[in-house]
Protein backbone atom coordinates (compact mmCIF):
# COMPACT_ATOMS: atom_id res chain seq x y z
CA UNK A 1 100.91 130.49 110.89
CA UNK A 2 97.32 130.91 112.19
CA UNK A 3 96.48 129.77 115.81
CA UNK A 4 92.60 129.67 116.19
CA UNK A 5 90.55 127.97 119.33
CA UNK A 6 88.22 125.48 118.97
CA UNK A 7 85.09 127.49 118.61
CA UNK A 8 86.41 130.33 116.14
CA UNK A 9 87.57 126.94 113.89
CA UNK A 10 83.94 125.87 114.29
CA UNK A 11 82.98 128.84 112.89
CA UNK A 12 85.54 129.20 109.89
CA UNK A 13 86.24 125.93 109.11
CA UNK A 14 85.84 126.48 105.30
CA UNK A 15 87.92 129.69 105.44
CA UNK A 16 90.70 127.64 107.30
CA UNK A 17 90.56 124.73 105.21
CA UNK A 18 91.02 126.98 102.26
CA UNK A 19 94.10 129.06 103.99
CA UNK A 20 95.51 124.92 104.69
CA UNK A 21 95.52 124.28 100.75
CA UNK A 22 97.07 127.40 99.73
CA UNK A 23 99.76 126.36 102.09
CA UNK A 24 99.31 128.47 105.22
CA UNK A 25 99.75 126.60 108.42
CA UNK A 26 96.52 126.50 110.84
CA UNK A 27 96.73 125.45 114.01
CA UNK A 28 93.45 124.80 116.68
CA UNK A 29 94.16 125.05 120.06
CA UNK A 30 92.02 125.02 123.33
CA UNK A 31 92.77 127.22 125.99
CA UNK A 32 96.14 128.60 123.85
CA UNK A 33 97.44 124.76 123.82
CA UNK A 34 97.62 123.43 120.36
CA UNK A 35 95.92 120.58 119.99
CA UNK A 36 95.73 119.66 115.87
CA UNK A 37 97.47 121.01 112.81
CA UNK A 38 95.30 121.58 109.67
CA UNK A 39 97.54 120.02 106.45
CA UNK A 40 96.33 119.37 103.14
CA UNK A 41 97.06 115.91 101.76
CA UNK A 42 99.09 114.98 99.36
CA UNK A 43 98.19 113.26 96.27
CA UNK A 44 98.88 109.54 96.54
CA UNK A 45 99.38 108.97 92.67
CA UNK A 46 99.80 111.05 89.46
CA UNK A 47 96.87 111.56 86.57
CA UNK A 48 97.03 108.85 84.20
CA UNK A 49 98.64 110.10 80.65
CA UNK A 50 97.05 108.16 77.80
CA UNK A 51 99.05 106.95 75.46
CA UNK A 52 102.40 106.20 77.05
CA UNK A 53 102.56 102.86 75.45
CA UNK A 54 101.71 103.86 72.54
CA UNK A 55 103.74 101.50 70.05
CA UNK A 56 105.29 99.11 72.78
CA UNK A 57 102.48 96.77 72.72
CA UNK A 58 102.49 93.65 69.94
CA UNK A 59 99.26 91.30 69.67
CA UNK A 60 99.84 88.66 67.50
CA UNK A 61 98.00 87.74 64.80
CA UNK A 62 96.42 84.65 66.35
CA UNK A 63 95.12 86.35 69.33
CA UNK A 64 91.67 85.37 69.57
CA UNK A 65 92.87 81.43 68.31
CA UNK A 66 92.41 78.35 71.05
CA UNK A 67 95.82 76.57 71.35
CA UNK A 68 95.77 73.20 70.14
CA UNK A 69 96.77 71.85 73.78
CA UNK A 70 93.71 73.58 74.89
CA UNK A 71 91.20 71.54 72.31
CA UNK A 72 90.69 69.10 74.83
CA UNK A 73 88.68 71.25 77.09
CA UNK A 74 86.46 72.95 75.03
């Protein structure tokens, strides 16, 4: 765990952000009081795999046809 102040953060912000994501804790404090923990964030949803439904999805033959109920509005 890292405890900088306010102005040493100001000056290594980058270097601190960097120690956050490699999973170090960093806390800022002011006057040896912590005040705000840095954390990386966590990814909110997983990379899309393509292909997954590969095989699951039918279209039917008459896809692109107008049902007949539908003749009326066309």
């Amino acid at each position: 765990m890292e405890t900088v102040t306010i102005h040493e953060a100001k000056a290594k912000l980058s270097e601190l952000i960097e120690a956050a994501l490699s999973g170090e804790e960093v806390i800022i404090a002011r006057r040896k009081t912590p005040l705000v923990r840095i954390v990386p964030l966590l990814s909110s949803h997983k990379k899309r795999r393509l292909g997954t439904a590969k095989g699951r999805i039918i279209i039917s033959d008459d896809f692109d046809e107008t049902p007949e109920v539908f003749q009326d509005y066309l």
